[in-house]
N, C-alpha and C. Protein backbone atom coordinates (compact mmCIF):
# COMPACT_ATOMS: atom_id res chain seq x y z
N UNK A 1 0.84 -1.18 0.00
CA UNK A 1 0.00 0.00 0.00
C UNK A 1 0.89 1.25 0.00
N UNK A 2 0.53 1.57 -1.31
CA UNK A 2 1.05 3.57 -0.98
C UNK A 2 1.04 4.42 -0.09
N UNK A 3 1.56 4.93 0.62
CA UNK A 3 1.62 5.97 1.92
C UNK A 3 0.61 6.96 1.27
N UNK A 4 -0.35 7.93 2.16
CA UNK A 4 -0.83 9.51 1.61
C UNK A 4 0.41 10.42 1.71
N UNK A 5 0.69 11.49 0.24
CA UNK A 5 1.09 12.36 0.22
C UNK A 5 1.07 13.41 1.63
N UNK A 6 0.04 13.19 2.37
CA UNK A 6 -0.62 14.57 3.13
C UNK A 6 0.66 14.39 4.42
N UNK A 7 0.89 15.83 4.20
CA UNK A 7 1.81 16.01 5.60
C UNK A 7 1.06 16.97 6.65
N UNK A 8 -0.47 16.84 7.14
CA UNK A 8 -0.87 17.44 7.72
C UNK A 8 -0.78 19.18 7.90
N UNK A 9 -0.81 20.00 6.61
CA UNK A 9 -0.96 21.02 6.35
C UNK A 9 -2.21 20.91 5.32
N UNK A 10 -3.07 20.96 6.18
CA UNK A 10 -4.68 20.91 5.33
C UNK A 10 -5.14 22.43 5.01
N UNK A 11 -5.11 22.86 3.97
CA UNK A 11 -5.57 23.95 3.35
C UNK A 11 -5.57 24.52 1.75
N UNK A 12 -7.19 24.13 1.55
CA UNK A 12 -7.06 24.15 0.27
C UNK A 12 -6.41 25.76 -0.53
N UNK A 13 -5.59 26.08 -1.51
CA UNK A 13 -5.67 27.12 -2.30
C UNK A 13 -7.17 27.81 -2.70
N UNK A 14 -7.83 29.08 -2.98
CA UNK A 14 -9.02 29.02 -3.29
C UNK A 14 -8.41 29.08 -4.98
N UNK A 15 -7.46 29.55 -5.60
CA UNK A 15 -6.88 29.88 -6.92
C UNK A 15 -6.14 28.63 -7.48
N UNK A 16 -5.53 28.01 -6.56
CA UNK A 16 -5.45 26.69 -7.51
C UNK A 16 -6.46 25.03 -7.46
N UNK A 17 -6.97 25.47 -6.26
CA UNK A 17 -8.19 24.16 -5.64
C UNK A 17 -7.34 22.56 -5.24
N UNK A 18 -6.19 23.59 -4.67
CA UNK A 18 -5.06 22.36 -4.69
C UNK A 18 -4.41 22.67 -2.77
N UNK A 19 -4.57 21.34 -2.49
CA UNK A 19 -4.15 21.61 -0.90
C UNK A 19 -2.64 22.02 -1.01
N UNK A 20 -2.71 23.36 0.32
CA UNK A 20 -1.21 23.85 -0.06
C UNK A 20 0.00 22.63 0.88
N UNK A 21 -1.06 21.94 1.35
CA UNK A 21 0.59 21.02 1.93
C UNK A 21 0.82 19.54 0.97
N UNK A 22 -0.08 18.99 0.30
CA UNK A 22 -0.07 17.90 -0.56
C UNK A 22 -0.24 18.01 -2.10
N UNK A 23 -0.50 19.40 -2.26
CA UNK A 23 -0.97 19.37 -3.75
C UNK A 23 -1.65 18.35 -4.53
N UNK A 24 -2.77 17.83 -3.82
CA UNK A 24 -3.93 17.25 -4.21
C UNK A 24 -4.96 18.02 -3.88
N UNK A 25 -5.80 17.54 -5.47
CA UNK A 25 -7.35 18.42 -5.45
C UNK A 25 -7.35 17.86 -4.34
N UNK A 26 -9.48 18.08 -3.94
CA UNK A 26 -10.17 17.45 -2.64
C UNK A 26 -10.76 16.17 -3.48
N UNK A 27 -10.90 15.93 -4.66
CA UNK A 27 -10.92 14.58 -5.18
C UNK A 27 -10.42 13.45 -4.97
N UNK A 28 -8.72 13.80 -5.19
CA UNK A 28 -7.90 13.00 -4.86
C UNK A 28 -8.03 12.86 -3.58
N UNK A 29 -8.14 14.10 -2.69
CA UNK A 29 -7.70 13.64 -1.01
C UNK A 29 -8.94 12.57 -0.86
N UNK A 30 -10.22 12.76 -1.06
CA UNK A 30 -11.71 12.14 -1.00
C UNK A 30 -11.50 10.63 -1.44
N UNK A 31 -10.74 10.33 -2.31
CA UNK A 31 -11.14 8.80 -3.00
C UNK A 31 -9.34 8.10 -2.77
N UNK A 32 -8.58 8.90 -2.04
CA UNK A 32 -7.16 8.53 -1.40
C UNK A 32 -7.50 6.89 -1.02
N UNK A 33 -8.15 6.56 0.09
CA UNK A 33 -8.62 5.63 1.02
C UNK A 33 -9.13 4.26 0.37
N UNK A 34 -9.87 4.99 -0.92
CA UNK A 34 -10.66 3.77 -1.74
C UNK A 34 -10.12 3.25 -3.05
N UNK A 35 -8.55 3.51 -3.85
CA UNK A 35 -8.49 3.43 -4.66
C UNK A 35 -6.96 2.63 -4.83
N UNK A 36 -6.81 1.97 -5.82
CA UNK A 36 -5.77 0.74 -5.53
C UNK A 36 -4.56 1.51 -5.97
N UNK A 37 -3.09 0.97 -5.91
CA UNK A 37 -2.13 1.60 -6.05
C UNK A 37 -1.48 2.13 -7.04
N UNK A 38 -2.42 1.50 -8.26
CA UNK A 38 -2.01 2.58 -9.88
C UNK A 38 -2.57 3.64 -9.85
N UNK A 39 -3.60 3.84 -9.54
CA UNK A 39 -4.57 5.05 -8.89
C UNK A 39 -3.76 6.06 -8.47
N UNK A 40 -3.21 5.68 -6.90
CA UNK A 40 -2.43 6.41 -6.62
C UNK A 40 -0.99 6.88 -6.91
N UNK A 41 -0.32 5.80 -7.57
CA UNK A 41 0.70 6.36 -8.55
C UNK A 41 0.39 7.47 -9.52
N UNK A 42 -0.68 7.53 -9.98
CA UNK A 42 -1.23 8.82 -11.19
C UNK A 42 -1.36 9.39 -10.65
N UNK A 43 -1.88 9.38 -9.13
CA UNK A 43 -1.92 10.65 -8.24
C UNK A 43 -0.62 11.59 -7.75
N UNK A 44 0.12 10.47 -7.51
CA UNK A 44 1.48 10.75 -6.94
C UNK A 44 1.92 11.81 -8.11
N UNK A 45 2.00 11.19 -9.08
CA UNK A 45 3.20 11.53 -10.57
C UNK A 45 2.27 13.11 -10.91
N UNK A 46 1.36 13.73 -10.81
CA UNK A 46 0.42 14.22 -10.67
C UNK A 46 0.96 15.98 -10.03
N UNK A 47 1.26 15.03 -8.61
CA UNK A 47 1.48 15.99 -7.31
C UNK A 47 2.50 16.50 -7.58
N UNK A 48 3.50 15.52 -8.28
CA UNK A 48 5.44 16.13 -8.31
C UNK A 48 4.90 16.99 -9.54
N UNK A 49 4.56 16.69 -10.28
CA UNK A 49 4.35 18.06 -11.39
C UNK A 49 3.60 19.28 -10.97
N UNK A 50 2.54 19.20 -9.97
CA UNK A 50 2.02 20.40 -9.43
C UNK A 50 2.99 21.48 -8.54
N UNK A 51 3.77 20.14 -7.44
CA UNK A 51 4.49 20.70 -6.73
C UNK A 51 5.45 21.83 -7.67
N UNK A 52 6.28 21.41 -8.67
CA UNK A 52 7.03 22.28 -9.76
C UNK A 52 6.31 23.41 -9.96
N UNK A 53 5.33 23.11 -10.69
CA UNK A 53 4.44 23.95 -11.02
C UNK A 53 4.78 25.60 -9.97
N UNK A 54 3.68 24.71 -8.99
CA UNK A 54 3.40 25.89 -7.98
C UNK A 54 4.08 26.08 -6.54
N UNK A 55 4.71 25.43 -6.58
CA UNK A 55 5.47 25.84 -5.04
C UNK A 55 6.39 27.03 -5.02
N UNK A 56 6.03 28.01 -4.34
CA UNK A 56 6.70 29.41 -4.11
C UNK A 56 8.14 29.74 -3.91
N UNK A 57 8.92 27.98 -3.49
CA UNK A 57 10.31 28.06 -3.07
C UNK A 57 10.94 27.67 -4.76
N UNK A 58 10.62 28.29 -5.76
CA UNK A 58 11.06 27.56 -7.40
C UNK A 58 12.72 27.55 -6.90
N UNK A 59 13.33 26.57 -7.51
CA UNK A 59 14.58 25.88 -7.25
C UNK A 59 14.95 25.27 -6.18
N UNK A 60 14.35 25.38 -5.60
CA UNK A 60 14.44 24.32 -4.00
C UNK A 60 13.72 22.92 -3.74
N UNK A 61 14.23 22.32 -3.42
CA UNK A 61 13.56 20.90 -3.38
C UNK A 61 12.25 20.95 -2.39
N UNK A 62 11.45 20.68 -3.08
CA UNK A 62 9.93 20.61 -2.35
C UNK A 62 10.00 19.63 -1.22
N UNK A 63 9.72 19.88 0.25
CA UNK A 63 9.75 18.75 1.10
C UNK A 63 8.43 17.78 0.61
């Protein structure tokens, strides 16, 4: 079983609809629990591209 992304910084963005500590929609966080581990690999692979995307520290390794 895949670990959750979530490092207990729960708060969604209202501009990206993306939690600022996991960068998962509330979709993903919602169906986390019920969905088998390719699932969550697309989720995962998903998050590292959001994280790039949008994390405010650009060139720093996203914890």
């Amino acid at each position: 079983m895949i670990a959750s992304p979530c490092i207990n910084v729960c708060k969604m963005d209202a501009q990206t609809s993306l939690c600022t500590g996991c960068f998962r929609t509330l979709d993903e966080i919602t169906v986390w629990s019920r969905i088998d581990d390719a699932r969550r690999l697309d989720i995962l692979a998903a998050v590292a591209r959001r994280r790039q995307e949008h994390d405010p520290r650009k060139g720093k390794a996203a914890l």
